[in-house]
Protein backbone atom coordinates (compact mmCIF):
# COMPACT_ATOMS: atom_id res chain seq x y z
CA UNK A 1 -8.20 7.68 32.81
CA UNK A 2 -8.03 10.17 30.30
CA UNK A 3 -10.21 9.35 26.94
CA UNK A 4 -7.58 9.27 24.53
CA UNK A 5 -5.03 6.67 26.77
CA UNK A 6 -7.44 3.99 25.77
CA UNK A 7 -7.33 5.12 22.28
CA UNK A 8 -3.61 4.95 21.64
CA UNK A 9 -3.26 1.91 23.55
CA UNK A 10 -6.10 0.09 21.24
CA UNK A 11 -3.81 1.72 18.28
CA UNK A 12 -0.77 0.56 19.77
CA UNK A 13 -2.07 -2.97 20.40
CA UNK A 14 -3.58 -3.67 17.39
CA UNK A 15 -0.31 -2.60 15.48
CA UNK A 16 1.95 -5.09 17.71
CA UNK A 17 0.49 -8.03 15.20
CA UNK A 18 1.72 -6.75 12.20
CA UNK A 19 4.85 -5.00 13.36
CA UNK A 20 5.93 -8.68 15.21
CA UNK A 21 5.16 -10.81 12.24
CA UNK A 22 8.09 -9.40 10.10
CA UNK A 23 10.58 -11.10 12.70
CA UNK A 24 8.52 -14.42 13.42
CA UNK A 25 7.81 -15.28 9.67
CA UNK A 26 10.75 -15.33 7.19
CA UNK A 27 8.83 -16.07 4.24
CA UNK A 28 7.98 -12.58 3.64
CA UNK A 29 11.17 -11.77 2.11
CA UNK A 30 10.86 -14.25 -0.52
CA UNK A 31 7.05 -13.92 -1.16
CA UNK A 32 6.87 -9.83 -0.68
CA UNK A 33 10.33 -8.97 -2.15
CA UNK A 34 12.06 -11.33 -4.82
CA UNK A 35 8.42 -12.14 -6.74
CA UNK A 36 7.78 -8.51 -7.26
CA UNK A 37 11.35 -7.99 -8.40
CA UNK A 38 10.91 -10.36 -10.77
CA UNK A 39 7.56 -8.90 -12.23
CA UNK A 40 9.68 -5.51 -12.32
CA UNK A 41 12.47 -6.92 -13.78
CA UNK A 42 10.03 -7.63 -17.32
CA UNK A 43 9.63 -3.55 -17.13
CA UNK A 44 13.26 -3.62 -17.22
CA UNK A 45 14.67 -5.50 -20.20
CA UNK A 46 11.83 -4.34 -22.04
CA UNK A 47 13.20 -0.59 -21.69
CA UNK A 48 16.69 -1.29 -21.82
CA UNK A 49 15.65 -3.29 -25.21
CA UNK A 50 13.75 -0.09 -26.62
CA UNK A 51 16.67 1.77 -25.26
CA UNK A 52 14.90 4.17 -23.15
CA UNK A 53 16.10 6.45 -20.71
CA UNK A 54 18.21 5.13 -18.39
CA UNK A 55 16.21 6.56 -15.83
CA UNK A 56 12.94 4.73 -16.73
CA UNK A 57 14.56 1.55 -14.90
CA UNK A 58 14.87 4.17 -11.91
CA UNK A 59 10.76 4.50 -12.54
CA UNK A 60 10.32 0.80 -12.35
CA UNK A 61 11.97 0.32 -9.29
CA UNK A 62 10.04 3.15 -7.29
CA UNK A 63 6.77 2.04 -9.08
CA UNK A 64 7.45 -1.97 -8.20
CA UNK A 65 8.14 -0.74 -4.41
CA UNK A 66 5.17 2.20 -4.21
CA UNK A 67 2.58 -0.95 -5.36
CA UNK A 68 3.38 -2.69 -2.20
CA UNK A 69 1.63 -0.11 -0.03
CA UNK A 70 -1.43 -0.31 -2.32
CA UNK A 71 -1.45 -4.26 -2.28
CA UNK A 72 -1.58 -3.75 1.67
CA UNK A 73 -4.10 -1.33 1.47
CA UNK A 74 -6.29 -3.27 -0.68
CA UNK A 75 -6.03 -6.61 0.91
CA UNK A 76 -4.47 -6.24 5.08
CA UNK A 77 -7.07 -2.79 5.28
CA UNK A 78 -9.91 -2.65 2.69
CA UNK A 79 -10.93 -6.26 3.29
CA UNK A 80 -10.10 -6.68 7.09
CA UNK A 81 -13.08 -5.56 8.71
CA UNK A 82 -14.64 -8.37 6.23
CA UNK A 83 -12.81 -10.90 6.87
CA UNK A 84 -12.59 -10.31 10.44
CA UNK A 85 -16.55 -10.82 10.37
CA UNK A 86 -16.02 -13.98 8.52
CA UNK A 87 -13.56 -15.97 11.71
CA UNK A 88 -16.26 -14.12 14.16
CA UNK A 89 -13.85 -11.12 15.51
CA UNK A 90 -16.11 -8.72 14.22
CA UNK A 91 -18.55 -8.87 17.01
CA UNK A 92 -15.79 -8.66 19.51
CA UNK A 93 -14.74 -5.55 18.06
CA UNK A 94 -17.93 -4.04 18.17
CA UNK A 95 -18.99 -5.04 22.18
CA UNK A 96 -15.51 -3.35 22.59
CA UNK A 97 -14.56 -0.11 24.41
CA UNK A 98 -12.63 0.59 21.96
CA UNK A 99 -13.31 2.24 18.33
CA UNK A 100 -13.35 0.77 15.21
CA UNK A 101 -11.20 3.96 14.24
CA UNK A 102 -8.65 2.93 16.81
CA UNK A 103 -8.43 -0.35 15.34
CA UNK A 104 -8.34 0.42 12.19
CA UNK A 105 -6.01 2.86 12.75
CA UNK A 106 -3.20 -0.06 14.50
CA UNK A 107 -3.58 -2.03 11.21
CA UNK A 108 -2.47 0.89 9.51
CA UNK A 109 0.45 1.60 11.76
CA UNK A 110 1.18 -1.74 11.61
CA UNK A 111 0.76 -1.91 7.85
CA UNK A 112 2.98 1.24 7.27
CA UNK A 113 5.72 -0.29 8.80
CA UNK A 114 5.68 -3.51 7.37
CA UNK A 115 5.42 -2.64 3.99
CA UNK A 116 8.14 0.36 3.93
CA UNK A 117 10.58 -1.92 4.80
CA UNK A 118 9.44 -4.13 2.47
CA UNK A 119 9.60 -0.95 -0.22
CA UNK A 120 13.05 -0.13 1.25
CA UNK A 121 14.24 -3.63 0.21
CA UNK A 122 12.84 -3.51 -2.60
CA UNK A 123 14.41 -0.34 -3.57
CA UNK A 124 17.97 -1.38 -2.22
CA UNK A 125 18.08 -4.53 -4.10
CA UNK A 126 16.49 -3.55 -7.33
CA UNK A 127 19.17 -0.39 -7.28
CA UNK A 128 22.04 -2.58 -6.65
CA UNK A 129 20.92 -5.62 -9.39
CA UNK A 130 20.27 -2.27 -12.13
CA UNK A 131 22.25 0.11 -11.05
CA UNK A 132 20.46 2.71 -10.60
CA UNK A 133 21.87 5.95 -8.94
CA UNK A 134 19.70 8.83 -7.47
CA UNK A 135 19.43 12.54 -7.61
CA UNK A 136 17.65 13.79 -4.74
CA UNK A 137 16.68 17.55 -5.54
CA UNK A 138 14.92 18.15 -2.24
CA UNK A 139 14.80 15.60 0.58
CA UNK A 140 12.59 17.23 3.15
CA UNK A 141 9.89 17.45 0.25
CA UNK A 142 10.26 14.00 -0.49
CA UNK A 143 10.17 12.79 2.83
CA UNK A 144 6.86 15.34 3.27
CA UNK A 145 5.06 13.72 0.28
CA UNK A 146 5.88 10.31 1.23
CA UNK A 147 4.18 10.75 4.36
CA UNK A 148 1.53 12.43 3.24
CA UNK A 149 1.19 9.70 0.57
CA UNK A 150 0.96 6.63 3.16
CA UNK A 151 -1.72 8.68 5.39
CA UNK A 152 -3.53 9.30 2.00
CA UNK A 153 -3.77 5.70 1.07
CA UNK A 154 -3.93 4.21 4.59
CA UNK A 155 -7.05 7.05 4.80
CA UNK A 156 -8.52 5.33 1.46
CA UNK A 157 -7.83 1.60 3.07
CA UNK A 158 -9.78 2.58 6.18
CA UNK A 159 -12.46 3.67 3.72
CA UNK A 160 -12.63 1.33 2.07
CA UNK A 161 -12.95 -1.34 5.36
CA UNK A 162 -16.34 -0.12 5.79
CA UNK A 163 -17.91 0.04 2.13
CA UNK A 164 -16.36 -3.76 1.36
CA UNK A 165 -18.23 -4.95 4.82
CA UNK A 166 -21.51 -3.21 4.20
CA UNK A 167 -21.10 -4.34 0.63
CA UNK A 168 -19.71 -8.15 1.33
CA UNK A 169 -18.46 -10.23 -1.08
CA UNK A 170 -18.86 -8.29 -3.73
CA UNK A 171 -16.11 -5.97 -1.64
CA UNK A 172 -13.70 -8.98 -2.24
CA UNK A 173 -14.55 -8.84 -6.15
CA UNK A 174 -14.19 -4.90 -6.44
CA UNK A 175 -10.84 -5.44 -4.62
CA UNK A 176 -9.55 -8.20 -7.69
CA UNK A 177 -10.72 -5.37 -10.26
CA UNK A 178 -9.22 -2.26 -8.42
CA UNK A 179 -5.97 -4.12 -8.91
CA UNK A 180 -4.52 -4.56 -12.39
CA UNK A 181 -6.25 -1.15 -13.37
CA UNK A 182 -4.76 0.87 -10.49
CA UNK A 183 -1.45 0.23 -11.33
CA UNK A 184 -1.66 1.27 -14.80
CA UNK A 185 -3.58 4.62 -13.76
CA UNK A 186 -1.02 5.34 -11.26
CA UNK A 187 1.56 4.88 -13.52
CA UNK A 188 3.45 2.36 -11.58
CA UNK A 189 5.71 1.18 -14.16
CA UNK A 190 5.58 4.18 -16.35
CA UNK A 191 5.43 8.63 -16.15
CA UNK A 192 2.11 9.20 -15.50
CA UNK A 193 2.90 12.64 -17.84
CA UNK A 194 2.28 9.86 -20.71
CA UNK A 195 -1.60 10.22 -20.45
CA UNK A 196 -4.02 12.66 -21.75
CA UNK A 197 -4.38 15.91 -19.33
CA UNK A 198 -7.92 14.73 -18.55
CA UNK A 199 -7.18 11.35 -17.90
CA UNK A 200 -4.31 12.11 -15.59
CA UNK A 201 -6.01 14.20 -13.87
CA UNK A 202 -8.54 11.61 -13.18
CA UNK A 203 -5.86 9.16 -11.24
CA UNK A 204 -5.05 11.80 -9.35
CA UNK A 205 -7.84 10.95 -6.87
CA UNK A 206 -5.86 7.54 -5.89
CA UNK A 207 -2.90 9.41 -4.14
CA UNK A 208 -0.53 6.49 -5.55
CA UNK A 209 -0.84 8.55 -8.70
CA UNK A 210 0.70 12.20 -6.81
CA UNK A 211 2.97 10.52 -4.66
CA UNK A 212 5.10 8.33 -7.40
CA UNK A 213 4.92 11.45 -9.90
CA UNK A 214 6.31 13.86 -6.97
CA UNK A 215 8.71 11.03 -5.81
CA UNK A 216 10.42 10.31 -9.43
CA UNK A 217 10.69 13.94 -9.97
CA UNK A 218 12.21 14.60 -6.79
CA UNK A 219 14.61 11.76 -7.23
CA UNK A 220 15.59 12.02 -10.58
CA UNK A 221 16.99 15.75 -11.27
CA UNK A 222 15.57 16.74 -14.94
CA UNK A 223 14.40 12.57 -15.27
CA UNK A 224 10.80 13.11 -16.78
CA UNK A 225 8.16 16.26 -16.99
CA UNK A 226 5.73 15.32 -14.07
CA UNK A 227 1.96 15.94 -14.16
CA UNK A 228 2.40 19.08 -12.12
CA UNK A 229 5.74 20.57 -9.65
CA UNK A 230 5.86 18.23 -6.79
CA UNK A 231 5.52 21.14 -4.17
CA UNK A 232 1.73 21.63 -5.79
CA UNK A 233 1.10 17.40 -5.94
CA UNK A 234 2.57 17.07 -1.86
CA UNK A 235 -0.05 20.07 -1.08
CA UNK A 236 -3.01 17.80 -3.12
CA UNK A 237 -1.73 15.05 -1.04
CA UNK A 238 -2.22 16.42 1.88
CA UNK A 239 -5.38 17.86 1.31
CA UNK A 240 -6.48 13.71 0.29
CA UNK A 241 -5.06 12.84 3.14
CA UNK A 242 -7.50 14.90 5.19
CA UNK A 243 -10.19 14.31 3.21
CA UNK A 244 -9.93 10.29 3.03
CA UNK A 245 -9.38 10.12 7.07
CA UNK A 246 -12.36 12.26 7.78
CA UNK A 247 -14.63 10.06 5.75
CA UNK A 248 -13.21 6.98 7.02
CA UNK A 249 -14.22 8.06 10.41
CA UNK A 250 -17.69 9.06 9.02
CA UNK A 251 -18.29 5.50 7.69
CA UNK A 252 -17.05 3.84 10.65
CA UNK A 253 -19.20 5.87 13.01
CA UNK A 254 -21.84 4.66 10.60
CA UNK A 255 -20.92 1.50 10.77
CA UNK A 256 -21.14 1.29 14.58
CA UNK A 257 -24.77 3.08 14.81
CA UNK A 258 -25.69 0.39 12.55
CA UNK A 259 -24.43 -2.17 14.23
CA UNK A 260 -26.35 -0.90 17.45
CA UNK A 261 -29.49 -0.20 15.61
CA UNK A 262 -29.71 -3.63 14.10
CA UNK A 263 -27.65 -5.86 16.22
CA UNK A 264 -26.11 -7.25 12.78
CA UNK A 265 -24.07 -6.32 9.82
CA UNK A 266 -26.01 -6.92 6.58
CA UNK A 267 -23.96 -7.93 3.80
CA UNK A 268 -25.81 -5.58 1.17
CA UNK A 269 -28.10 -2.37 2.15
CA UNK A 270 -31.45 -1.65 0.11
């Protein structure tokens, strides 16, 4: 059999889970769609009270649905290697043929899927209830930087599996902190063109930051002066999407020489 058949198959498998789930449990619309429209729906009123752009609602809406995908990669990637060691599937993964990267890689698939149609739902409803309306300047560019933005983040979330498990539970604390902050440095509700040069520039390294300032440009025509063209942030993207794989696959291959070399996962590393 050739070596990558039991790769995709592990990827495949290991997405089936997550892809299933959105037609066995209900609750997800209420729980993953109607509570963050009503945290966006604040953002709302409050603008329409200042009397701010009318496309600042069109912000909200993108920003409310864009935070889904880093909820998921916080919490269904960053932590599930952790967890998984917690109910004792860790071990199983490990004594596997498979990879870790394969694995890893199915949650992601999985993830993805779940959570843009979650987004899309998001975005149809909150459009509809605000009517919002849409000026798409370029949609193969969009598309491009959306996609590049998910394998970006998913990238990060694969990452970040392997430093919350070597670091424990202090992995589940960083993930509360990297919360509330990350959405106001990624302008989620708000044009990230609003912050100092220096600062912006900082987000830019959580590709949540590029992908929602390339997205509202591209979908409102003359809406808001982005951080930089959106052709320039979907080639940064790109290049973080490269970079956050490859050293996701670094720190999993460490991962499983560790796990050889000991025969256990240590919680915190001297």
């Amino acid at each position: 059999m050739p070596e990558w058949r039991p790769f995709v198959r592990t990827v495949f498998a290991r997405a089936y889970p997550r892809l299933i789930v959105n037609v066995r449990e209900k609750w997800w619309m209420f729980f993953d769609v109607l509570l963050p429209l009503v945290a966006l729906s604040a953002y709302v009123f409050v603008y329409r009270s200042i009397h701010a752009p009318e496309e600042f609602v069109g912000f909200v809406i993108l920003g409310g649905a864009m935070s889904a995908f880093w909820l998921n990669v916080l919490w269904a990637m960053g932590n599930q290697l952790y967890w998984e060691k917690e109910t004792g599937n860790l071990g199983l993964y490990i004594m596997s043929p498979s990879s870790l990267m394969a694995i890893l890689m199915g949650m992601a698939l999985g993830g993805m899927f779940a959570t843009t149609l979650r987004a899309a739902v998001i975005v149809t409803v909150g459009s509809l209830l605000f009517r919002v309306t849409y000026t798409v300047t370029n949609a193969p560019l969009l598309f491009a930087v959306f996609v590049f933005a998910l394998i970006a983040l998913y990238g990060m979330g694969m990452m970040f599996a392997s430093l919350f498990l070597l670091w424990g539970r202090e992995g589940w604390h960083i993930a509360n902190l990297a919360q509330e902050p990350v959405y106001l440095l990624s302008g989620t509700y708000f044009p990230i063109s609003g912050f100092n040069v220096w600062v912006a520039a900082g987000a830019s390294i959580i590709p949540l930051t590029l992908a929602l300032d390339a997205i509202r440009q591209l979908s409102f025509a003359g809406g808001t002066k982005g951080l930089l063209p959106p052709e320039m942030e979907g080639g940064i993207l790109a290049v973080l999407s490269v970079v956050f794989v490859f050293a996701a696959h670094r720190l999993l291959a460490y991962m499983e020489r560790l796990a050889v070399a000991e025969g256990k996962l240590t919680e915190s590393r001297a």
